[in-house]
C-alpha atoms as a PDB file:
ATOM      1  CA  UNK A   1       0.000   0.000   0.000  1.00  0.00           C
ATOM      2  CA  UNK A   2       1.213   3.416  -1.259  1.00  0.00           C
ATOM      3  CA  UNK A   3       2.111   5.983   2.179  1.00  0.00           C
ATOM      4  CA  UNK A   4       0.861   9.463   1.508  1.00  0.00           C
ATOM      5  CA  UNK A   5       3.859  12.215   1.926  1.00  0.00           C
ATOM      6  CA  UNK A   6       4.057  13.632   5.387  1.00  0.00           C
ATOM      7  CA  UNK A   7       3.867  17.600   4.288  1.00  0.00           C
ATOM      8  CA  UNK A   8       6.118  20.148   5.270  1.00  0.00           C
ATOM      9  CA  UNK A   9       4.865  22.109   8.426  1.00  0.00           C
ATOM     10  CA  UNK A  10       5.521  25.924   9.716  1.00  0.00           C
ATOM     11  CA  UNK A  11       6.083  25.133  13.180  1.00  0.00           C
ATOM     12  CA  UNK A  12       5.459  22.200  15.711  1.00  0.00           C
ATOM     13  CA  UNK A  13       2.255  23.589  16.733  1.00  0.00           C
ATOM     14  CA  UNK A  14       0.893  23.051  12.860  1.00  0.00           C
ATOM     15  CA  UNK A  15       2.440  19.523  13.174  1.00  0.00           C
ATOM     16  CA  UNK A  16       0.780  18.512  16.208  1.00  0.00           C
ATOM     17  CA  UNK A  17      -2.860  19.862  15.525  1.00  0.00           C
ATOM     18  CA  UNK A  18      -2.082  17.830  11.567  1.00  0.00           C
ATOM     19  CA  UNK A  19      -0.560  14.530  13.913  1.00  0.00           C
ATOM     20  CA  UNK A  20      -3.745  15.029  16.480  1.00  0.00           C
ATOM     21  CA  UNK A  21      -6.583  14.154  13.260  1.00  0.00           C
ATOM     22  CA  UNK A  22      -4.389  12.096  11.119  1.00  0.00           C
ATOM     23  CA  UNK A  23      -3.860   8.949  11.637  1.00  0.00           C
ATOM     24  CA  UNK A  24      -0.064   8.259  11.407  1.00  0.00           C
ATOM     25  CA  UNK A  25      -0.244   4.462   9.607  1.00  0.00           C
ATOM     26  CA  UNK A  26      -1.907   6.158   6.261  1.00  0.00           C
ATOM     27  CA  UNK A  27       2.094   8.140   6.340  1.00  0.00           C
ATOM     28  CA  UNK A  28       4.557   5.738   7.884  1.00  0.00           C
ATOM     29  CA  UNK A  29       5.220   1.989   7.590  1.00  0.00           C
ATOM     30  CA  UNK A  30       5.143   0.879  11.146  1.00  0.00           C
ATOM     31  CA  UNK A  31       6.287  -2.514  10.444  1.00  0.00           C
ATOM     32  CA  UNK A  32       9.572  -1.398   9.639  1.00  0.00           C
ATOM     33  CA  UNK A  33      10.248   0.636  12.499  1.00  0.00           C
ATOM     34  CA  UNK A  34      12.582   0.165  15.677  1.00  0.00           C
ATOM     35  CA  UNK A  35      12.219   0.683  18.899  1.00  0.00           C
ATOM     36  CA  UNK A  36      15.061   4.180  19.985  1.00  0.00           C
ATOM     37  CA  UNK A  37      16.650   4.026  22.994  1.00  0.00           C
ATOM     38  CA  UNK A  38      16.869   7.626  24.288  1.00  0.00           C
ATOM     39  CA  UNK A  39      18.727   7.384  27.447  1.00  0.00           C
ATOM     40  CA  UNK A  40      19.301  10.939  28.670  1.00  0.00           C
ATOM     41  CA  UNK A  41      15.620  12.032  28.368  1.00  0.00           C
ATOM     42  CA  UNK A  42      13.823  12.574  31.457  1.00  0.00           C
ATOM     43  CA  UNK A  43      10.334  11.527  31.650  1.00  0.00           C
ATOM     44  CA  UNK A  44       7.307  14.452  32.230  1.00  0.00           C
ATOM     45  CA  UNK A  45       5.332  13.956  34.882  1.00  0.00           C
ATOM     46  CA  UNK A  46       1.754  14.737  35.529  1.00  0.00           C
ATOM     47  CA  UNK A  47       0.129  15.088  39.189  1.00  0.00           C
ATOM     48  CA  UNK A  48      -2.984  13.403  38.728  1.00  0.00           C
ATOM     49  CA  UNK A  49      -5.836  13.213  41.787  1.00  0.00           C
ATOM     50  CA  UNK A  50      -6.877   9.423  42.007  1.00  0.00           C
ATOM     51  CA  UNK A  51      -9.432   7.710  44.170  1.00  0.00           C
ATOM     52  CA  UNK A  52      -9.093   4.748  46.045  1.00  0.00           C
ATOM     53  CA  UNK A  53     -10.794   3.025  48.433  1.00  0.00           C
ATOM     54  CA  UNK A  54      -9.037   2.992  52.150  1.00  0.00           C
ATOM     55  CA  UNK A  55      -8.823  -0.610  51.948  1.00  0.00           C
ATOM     56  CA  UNK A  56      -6.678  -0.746  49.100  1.00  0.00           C
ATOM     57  CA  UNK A  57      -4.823   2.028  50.035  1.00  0.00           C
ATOM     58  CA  UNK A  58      -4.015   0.350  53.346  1.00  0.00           C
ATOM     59  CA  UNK A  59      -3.049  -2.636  51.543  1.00  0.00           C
ATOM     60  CA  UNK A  60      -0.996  -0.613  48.792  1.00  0.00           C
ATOM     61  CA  UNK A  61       0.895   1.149  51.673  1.00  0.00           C
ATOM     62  CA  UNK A  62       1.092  -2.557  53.795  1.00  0.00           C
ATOM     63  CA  UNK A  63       2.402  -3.651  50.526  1.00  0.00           C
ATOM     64  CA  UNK A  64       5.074  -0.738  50.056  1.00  0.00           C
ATOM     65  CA  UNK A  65       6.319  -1.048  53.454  1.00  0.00           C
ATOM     66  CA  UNK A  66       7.466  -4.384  52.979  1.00  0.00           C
ATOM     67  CA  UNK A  67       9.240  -3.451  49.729  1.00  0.00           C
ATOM     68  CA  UNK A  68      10.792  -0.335  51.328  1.00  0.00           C
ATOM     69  CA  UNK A  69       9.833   1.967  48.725  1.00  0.00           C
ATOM     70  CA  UNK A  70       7.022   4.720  48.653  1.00  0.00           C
ATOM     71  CA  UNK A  71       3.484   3.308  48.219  1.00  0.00           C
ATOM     72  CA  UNK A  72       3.362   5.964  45.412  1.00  0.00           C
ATOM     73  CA  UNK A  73       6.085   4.481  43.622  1.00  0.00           C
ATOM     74  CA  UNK A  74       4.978   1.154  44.540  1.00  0.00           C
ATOM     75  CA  UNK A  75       1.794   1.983  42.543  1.00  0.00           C
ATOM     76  CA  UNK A  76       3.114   3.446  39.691  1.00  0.00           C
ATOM     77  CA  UNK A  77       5.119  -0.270  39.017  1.00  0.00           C
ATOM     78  CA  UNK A  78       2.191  -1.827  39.327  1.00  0.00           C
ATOM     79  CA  UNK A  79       0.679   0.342  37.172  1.00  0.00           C
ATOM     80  CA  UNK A  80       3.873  -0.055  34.545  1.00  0.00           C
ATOM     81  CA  UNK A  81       3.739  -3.727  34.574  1.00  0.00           C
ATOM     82  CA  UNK A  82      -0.415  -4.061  34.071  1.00  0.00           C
ATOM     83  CA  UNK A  83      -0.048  -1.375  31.244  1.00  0.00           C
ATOM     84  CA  UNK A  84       3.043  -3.760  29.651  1.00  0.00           C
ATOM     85  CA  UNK A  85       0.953  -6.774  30.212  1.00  0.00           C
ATOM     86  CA  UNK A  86      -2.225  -5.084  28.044  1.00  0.00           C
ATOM     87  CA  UNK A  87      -0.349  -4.143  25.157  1.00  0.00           C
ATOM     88  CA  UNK A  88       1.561  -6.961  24.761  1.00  0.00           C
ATOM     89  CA  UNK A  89      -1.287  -8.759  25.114  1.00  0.00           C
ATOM     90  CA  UNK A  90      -3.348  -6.577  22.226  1.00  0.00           C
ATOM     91  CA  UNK A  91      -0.357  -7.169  20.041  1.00  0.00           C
ATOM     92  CA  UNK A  92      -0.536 -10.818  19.932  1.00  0.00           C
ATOM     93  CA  UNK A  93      -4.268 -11.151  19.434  1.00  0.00           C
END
């Protein structure tokens, strides 16, 4: 299947609106791409309010105190490996 040209754009904020309604797989060949390694960026973060129930926070905290580690950091792992586990799993079905 013939890729349409990615077009030339003014500045990033043209690119991203064109990136946000386009869907990128009509432009690029995905299958051929590779996975980049950027070592030296740092990840952005974004403060997010979350719910939980006290029971599962007590647990989560029970949990983290065990481990040694912050119960927030505990959760975002846990949160890492589920999110790994769901799109590997979409990829193979």
């Amino acid at each position: 299947m013939k890729k349409k040209k990615i077009p030339k754009f003014k500045s990033e904020k043209e690119e991203r609106k064109f990136w946000s309604r386009e869907d990128s797989a009509e432009y690029i060949d995905w299958s051929k791409a590779r996975r980049a390694v950027l070592p030296d960026l740092k990840p952005s973060l974004k403060t997010i309010s979350l719910r939980l129930p006290e029971h599962m926070l007590a647990d989560l905290k029970l949990l983290a105190n065990k481990r040694d580690i912050p119960y927030q950091s505990l959760l975002k792992i846990f949160l890492a490996e589920r999110i790994d586990y769901e799109l590997r799993s979409q990829r193979e079905n």
